[in-house]
C-alpha atoms as a PDB file:
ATOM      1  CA  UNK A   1      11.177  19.566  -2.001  1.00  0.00           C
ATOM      2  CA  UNK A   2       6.934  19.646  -1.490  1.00  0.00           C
ATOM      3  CA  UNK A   3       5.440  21.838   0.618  1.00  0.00           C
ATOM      4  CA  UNK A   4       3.407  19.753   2.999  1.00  0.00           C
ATOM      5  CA  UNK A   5       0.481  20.842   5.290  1.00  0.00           C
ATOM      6  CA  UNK A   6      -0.089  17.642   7.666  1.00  0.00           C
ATOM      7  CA  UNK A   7      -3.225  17.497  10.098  1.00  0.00           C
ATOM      8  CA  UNK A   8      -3.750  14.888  12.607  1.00  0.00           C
ATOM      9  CA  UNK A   9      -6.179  14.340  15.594  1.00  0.00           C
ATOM     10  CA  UNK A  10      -2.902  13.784  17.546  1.00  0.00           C
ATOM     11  CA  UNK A  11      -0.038  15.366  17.695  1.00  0.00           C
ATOM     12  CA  UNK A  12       3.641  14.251  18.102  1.00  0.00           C
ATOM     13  CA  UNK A  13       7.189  14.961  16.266  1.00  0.00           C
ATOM     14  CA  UNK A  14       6.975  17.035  13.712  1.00  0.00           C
ATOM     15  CA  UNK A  15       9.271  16.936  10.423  1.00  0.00           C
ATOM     16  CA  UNK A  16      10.970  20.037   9.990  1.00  0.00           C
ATOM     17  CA  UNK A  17       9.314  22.009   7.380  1.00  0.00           C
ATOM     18  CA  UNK A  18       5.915  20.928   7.540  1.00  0.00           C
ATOM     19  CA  UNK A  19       3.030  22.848   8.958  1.00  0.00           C
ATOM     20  CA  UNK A  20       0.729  20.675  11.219  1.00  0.00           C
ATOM     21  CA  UNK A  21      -2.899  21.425  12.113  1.00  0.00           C
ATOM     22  CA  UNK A  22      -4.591  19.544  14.895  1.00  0.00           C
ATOM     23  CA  UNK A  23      -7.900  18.527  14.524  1.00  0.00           C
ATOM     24  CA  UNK A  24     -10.732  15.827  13.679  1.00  0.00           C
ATOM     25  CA  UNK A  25     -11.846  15.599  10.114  1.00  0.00           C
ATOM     26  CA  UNK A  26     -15.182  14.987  10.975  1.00  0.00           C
ATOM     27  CA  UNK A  27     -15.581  18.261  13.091  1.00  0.00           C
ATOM     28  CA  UNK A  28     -17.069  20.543  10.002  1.00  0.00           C
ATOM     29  CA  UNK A  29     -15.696  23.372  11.584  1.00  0.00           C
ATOM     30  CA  UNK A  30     -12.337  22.526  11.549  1.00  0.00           C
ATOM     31  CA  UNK A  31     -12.529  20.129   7.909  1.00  0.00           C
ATOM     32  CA  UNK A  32     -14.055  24.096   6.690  1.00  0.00           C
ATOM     33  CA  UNK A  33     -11.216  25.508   7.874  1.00  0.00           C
ATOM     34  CA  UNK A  34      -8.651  23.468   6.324  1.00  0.00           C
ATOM     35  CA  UNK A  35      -7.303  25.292   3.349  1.00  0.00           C
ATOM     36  CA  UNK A  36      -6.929  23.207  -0.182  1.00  0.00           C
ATOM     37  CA  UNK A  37      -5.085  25.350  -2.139  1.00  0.00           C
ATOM     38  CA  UNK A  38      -2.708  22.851  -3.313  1.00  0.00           C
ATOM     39  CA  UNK A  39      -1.244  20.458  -5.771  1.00  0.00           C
ATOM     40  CA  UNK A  40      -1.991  16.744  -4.012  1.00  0.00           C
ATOM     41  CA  UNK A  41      -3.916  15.684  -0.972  1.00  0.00           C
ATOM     42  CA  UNK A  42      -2.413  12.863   0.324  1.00  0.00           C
ATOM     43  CA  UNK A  43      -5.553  11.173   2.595  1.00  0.00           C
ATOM     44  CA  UNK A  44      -4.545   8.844   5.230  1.00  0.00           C
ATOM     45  CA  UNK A  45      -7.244   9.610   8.100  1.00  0.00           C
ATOM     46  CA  UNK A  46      -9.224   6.788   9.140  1.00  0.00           C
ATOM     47  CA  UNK A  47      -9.634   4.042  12.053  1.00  0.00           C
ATOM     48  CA  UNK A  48      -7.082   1.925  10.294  1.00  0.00           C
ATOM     49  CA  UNK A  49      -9.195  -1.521  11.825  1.00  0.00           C
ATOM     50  CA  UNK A  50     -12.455  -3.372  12.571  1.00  0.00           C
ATOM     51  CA  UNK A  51     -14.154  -3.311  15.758  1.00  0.00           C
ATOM     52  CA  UNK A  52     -16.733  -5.471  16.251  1.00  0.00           C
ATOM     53  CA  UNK A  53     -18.545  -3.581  19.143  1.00  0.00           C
ATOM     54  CA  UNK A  54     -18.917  -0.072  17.407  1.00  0.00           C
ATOM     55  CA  UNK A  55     -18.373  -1.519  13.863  1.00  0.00           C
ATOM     56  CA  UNK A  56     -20.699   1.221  12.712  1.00  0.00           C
ATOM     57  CA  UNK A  57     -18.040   4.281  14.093  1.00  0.00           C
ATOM     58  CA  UNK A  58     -15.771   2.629  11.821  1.00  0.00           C
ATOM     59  CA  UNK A  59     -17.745   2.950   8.523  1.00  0.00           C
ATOM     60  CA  UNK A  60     -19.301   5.966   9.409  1.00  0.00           C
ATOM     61  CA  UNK A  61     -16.141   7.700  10.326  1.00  0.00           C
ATOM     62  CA  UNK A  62     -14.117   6.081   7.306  1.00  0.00           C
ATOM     63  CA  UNK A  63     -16.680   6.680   4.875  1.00  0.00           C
ATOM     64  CA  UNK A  64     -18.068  10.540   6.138  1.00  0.00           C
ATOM     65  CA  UNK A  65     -13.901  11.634   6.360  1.00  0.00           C
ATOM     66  CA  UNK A  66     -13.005  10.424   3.016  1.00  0.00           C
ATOM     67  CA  UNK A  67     -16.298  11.810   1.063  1.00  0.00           C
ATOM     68  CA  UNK A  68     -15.627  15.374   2.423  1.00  0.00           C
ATOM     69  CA  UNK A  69     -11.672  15.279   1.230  1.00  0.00           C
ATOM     70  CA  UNK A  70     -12.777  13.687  -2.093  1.00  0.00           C
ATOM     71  CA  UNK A  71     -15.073  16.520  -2.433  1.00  0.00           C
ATOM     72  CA  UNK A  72     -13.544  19.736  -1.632  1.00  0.00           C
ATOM     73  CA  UNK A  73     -10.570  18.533  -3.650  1.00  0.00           C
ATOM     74  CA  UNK A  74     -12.546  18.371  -6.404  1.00  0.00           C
ATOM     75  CA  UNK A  75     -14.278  21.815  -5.979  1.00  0.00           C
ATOM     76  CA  UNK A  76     -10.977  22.919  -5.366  1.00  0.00           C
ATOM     77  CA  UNK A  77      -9.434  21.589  -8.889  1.00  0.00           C
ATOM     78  CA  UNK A  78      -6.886  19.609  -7.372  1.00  0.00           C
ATOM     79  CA  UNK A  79      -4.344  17.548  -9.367  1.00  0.00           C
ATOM     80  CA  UNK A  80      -4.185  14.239  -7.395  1.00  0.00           C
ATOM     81  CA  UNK A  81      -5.440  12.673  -4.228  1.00  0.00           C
ATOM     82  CA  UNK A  82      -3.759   9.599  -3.120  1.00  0.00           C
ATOM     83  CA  UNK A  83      -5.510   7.626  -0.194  1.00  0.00           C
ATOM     84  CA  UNK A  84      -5.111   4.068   1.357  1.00  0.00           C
ATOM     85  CA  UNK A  85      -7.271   1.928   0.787  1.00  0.00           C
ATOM     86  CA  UNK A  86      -6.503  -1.645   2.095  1.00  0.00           C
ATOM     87  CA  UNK A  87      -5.709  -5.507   1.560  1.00  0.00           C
ATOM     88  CA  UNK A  88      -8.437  -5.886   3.852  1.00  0.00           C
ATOM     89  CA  UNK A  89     -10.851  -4.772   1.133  1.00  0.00           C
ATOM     90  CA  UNK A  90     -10.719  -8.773  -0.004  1.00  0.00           C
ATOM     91  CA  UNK A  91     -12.552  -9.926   2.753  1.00  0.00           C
ATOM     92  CA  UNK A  92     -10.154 -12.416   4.673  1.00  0.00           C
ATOM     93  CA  UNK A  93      -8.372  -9.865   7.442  1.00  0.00           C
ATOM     94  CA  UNK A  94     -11.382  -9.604   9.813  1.00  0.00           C
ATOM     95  CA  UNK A  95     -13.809 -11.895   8.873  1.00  0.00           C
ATOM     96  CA  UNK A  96     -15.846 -14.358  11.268  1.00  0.00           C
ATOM     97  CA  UNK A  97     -15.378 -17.580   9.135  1.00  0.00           C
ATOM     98  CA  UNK A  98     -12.046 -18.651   7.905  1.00  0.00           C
ATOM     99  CA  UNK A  99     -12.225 -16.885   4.493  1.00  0.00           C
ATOM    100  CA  UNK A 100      -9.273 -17.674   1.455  1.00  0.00           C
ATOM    101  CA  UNK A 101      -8.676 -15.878  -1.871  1.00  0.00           C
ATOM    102  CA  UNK A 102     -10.002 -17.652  -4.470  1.00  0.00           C
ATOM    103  CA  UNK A 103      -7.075 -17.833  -6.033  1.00  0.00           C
ATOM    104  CA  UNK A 104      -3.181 -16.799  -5.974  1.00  0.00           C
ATOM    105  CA  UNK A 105      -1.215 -14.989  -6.529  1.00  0.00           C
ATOM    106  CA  UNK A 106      -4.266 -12.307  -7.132  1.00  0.00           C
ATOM    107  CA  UNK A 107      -4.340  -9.097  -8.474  1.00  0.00           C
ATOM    108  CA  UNK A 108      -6.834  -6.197  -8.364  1.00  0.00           C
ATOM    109  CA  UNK A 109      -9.476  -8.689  -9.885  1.00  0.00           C
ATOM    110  CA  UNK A 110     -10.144 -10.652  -6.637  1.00  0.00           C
ATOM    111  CA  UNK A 111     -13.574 -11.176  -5.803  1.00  0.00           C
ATOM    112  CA  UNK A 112     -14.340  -8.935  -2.884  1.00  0.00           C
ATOM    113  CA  UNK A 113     -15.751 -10.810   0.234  1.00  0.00           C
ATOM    114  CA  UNK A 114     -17.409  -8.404   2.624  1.00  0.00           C
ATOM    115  CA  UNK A 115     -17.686  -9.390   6.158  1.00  0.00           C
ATOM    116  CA  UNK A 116     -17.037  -5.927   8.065  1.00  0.00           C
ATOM    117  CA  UNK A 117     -17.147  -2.482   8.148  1.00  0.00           C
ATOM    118  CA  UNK A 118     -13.606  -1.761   7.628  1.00  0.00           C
ATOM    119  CA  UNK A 119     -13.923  -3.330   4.625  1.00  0.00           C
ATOM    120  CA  UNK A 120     -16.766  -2.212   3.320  1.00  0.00           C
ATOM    121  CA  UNK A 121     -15.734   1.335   4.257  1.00  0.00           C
ATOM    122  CA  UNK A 122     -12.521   0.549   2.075  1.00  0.00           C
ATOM    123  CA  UNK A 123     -14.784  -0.044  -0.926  1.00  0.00           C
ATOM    124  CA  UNK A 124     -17.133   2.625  -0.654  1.00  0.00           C
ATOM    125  CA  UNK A 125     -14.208   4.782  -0.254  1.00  0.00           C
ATOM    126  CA  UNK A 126     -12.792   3.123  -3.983  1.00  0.00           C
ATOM    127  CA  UNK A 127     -16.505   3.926  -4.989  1.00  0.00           C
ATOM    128  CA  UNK A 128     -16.776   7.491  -4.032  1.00  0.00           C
ATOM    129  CA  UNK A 129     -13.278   8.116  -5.800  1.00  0.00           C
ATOM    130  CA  UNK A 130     -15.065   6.615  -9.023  1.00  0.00           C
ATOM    131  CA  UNK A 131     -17.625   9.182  -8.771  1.00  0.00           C
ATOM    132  CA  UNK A 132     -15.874  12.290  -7.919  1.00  0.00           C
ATOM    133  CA  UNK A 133     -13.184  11.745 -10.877  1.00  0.00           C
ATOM    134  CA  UNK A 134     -16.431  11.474 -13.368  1.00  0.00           C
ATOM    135  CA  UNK A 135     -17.519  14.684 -12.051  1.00  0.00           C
ATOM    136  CA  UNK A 136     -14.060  16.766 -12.204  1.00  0.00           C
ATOM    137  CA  UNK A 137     -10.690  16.959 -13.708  1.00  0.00           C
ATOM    138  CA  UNK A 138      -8.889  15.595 -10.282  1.00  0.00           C
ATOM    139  CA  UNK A 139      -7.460  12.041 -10.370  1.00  0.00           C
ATOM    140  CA  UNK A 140      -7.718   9.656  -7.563  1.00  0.00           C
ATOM    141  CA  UNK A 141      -5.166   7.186  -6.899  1.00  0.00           C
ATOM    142  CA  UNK A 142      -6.091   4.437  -4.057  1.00  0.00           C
ATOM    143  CA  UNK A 143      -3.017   2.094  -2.550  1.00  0.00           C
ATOM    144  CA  UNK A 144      -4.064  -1.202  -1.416  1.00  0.00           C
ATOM    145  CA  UNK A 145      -1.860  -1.423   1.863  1.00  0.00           C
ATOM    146  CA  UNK A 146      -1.085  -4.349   3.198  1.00  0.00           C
ATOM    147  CA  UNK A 147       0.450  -4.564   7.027  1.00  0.00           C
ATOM    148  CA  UNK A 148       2.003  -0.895   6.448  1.00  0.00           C
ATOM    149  CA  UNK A 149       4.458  -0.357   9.502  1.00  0.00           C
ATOM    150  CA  UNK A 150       8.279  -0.038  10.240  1.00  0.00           C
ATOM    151  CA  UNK A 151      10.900  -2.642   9.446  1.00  0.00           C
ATOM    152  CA  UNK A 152      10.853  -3.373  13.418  1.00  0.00           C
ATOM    153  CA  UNK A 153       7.341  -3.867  13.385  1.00  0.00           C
ATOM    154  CA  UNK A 154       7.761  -6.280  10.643  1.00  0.00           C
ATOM    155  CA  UNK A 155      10.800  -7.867  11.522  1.00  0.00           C
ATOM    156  CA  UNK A 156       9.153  -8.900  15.246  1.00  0.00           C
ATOM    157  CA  UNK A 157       5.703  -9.769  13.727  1.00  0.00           C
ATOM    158  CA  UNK A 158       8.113 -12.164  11.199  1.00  0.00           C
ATOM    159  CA  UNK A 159      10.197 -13.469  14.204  1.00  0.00           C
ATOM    160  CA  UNK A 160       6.298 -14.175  16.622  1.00  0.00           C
ATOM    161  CA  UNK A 161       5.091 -16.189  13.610  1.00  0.00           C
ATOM    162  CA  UNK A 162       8.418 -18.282  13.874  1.00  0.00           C
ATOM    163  CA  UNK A 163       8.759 -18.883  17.634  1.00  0.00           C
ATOM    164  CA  UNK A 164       4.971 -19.970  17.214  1.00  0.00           C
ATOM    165  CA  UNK A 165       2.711 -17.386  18.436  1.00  0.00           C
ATOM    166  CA  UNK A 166      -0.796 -18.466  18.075  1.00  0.00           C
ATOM    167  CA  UNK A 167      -2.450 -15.624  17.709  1.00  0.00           C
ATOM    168  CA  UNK A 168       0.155 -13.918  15.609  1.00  0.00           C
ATOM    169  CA  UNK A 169       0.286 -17.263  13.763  1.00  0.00           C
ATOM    170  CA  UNK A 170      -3.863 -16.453  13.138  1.00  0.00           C
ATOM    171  CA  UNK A 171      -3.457 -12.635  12.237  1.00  0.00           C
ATOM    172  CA  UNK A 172      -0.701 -13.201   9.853  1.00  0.00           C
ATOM    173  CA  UNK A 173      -2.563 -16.353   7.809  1.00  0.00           C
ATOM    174  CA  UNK A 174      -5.825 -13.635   7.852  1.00  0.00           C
ATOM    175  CA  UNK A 175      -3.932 -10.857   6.366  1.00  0.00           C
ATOM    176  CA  UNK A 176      -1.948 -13.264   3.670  1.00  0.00           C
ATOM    177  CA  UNK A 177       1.495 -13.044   5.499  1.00  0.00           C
ATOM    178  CA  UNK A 178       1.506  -9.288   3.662  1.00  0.00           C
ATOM    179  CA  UNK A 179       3.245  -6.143   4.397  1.00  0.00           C
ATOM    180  CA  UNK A 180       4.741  -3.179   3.183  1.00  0.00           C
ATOM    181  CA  UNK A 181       7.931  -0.804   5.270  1.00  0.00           C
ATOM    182  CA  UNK A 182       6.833   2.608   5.824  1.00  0.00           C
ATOM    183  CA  UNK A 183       9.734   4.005   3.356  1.00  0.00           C
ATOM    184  CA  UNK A 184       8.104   1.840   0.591  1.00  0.00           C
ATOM    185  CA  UNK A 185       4.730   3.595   0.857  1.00  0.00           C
ATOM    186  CA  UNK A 186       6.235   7.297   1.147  1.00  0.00           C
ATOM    187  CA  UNK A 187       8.031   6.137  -2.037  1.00  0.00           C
ATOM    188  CA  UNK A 188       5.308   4.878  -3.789  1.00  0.00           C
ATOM    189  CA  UNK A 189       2.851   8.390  -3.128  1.00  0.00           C
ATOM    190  CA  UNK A 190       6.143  10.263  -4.216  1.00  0.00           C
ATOM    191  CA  UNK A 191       6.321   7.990  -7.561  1.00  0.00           C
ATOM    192  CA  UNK A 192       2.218   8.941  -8.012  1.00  0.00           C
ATOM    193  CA  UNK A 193       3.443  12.737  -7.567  1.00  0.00           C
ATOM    194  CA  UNK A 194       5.865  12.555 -10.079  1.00  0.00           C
ATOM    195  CA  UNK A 195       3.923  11.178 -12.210  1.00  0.00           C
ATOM    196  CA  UNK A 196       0.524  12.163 -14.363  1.00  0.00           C
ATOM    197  CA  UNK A 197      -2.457  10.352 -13.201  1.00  0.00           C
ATOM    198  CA  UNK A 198      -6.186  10.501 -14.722  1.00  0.00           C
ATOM    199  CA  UNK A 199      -9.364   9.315 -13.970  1.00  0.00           C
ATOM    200  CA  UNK A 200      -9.893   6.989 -10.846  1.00  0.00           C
ATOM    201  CA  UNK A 201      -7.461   3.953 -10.402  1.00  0.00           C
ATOM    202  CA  UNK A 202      -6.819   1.465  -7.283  1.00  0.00           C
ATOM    203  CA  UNK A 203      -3.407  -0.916  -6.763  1.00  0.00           C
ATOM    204  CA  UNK A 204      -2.250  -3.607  -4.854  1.00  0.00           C
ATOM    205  CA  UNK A 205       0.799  -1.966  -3.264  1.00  0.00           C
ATOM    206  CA  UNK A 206       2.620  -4.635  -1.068  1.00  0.00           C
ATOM    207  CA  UNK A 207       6.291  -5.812  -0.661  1.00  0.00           C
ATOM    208  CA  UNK A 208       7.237  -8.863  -3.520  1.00  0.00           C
ATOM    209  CA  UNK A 209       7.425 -11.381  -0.518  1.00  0.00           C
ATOM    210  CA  UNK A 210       6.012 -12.336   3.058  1.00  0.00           C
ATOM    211  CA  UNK A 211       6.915 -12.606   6.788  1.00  0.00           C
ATOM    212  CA  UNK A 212       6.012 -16.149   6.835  1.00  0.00           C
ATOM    213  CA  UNK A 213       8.104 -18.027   8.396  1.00  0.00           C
ATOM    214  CA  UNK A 214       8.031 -20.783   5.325  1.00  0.00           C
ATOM    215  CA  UNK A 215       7.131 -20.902   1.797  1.00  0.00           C
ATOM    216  CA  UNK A 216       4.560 -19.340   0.169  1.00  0.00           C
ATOM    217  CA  UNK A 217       3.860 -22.748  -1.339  1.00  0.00           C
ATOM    218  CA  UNK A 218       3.528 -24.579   2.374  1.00  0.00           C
ATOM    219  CA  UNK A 219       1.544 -21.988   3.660  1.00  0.00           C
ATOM    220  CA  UNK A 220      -1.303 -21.804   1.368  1.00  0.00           C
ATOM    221  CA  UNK A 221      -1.757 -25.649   1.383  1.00  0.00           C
ATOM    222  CA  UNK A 222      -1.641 -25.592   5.523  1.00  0.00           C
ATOM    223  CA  UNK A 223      -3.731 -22.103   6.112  1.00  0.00           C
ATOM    224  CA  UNK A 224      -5.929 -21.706   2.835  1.00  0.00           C
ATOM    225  CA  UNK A 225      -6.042 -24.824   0.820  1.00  0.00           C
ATOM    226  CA  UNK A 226      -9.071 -23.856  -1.167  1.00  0.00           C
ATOM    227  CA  UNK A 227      -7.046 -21.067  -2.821  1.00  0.00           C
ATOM    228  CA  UNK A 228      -7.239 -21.619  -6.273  1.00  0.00           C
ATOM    229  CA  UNK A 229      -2.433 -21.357  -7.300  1.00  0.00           C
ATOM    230  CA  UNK A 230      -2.898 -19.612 -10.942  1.00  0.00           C
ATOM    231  CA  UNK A 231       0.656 -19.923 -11.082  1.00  0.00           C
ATOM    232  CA  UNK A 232       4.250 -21.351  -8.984  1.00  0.00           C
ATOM    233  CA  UNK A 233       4.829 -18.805  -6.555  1.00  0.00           C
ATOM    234  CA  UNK A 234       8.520 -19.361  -5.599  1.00  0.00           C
ATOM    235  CA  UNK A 235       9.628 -19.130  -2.144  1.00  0.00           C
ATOM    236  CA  UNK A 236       8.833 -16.417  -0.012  1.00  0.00           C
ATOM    237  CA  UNK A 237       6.956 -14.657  -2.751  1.00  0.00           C
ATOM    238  CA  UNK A 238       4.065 -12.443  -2.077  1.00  0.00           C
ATOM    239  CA  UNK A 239       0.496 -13.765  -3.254  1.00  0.00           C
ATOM    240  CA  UNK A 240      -0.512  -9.996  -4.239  1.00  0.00           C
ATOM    241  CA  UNK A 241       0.184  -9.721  -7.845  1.00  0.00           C
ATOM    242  CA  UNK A 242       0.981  -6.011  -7.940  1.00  0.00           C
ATOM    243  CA  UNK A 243       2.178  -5.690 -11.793  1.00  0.00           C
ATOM    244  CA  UNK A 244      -0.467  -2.821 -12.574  1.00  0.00           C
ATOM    245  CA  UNK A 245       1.482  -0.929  -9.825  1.00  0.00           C
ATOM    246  CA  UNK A 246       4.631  -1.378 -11.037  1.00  0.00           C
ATOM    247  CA  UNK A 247       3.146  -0.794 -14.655  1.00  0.00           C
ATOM    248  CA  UNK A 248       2.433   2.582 -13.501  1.00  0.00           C
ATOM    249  CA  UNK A 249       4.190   3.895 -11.566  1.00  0.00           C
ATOM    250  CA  UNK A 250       7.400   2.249 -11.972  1.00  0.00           C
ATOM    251  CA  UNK A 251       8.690   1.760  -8.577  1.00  0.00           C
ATOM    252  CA  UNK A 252       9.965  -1.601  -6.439  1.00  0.00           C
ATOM    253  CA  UNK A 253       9.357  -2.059  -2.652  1.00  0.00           C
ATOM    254  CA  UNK A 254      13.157  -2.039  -1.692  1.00  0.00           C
ATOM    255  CA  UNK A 255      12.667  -2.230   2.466  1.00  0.00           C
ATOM    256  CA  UNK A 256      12.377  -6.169   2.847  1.00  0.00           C
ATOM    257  CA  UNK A 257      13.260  -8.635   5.261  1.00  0.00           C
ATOM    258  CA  UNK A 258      16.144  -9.804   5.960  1.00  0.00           C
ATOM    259  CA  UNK A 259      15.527 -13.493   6.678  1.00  0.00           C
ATOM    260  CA  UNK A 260      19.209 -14.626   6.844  1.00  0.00           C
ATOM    261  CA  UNK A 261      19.260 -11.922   9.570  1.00  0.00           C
ATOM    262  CA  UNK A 262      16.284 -13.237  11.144  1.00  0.00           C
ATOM    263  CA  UNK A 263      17.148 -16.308  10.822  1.00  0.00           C
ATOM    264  CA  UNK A 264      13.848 -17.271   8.846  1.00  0.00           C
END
């Protein structure tokens, strides 16, 4: 039922219905051309991870993109904009030394660690959002993502942490065994749509359990025994503590894993 006016810097299917524009948001000719004559601006544009040769591309892309769409929607009296931020904003995804939470299961509170640009580009993007909802009447809602992908792409990152991957093994302790179906998120900036947001707000947004491959329990004393356990965590339950989400907005991650499936 929206009208939706997508741009990309690549191109590919196409819903049917939506109007796509090609183009980089950092070329000022083609961000000036981009017309913001609408309800919501839904921002998604970024390098979605760290690289540690040309860390500074990340945060200067990241940072440059999301100021200019913050911006113009304000000057343009826009309702909402909804953008992802990241899990990775707590420190532990791409960090050099092993990093933990300080404690579990955590909510928006979490001391912010910042060892890389991604990260830091995250929070100066939560920063900027601040600052352009004190300025105008347009609300900014940021999503704290956690490994965002299809159910595939969960279901074989979930099934490489059980046959013993190393590296997956790594990656999925770093990013706190996290993640979120595609579906969920769409679902989730649809519930912020419907509803009536003010000021400048940020959520953990994740699914209520992991793709670890045992409970939460066992895996924070093997991978990150420092982490302070505020409370039991049953099973396979997620450490995010997303209850200001859900406060909110109202709506459950229903896209999970099917472990008897799996056979996790």
């Amino acid at each position: 039922g929206h009208h939706v006016v997508a741009t990309d810097k690549k191109t590919g299917e196409i819903a049917a219905g939506v109007t796509f524009k090609l183009g980089e948001l950092n070329d000022d000719d083609f961000f000036d051309s981009l017309d913001f004559s609408f309800d919501a601006v839904i921002h998604l544009g970024a390098i979605p991870q760290h690289f540690e040769d040309r860390d500074f591309e990340v945060f200067e892309n990241n940072v440059s993109s999301t100021y200019k769409v913050f911006a113009k929607a304000a000057k343009n009296n826009i309702k909402v904009v909804i953008y992802a931020s990241s899990l990775s904003i707590y420190g532990t995804a791409y960090s050099k030394p092993w990093t933990s939470p300080e404690f579990a299961p955590f909510d928006e509170s979490l001391p912010l660690n910042r060892y890389d640009s991604y990260a830091l580009s995250k929070e100066v993007n939560e920063r900027t959002a601040d600052m352009w909802a004190n300025r105008s009447t347009t609300a900014y809602v940021g999503l704290r993502f956690p490994f965002c992908k299809t159910m595939k792409t969960c279901e074989d990152f979930a099934l490489a942490q059980r046959d013993g991957d190393p590296e997956v093994i790594k990656t999925a302790a770093k990013i706190l065994w996290g993640y979120l179906d595609v579906r969920d998120a769409a679902h989730g900036i649809l519930a912020i749509l419907a509803g009536n947001s003010t000021g400048s707000e940020t959520y953990n947004f994740t699914a209520p359990d992991t793709t670890a491959p045992r409970p939460t329990s066992e895996m924070l004393a093997k991978f990150h025994p420092k982490t302070k356990v505020l409370r039991e965590i049953p099973g396979f339950g997620a450490l995010t503590d997303c209850s200001r989400w859900i406060t909110a907005y109202g709506y459950h991650p229903v896209h999970l894993l099917d472990r008897k499936k799996l056979g996790i």
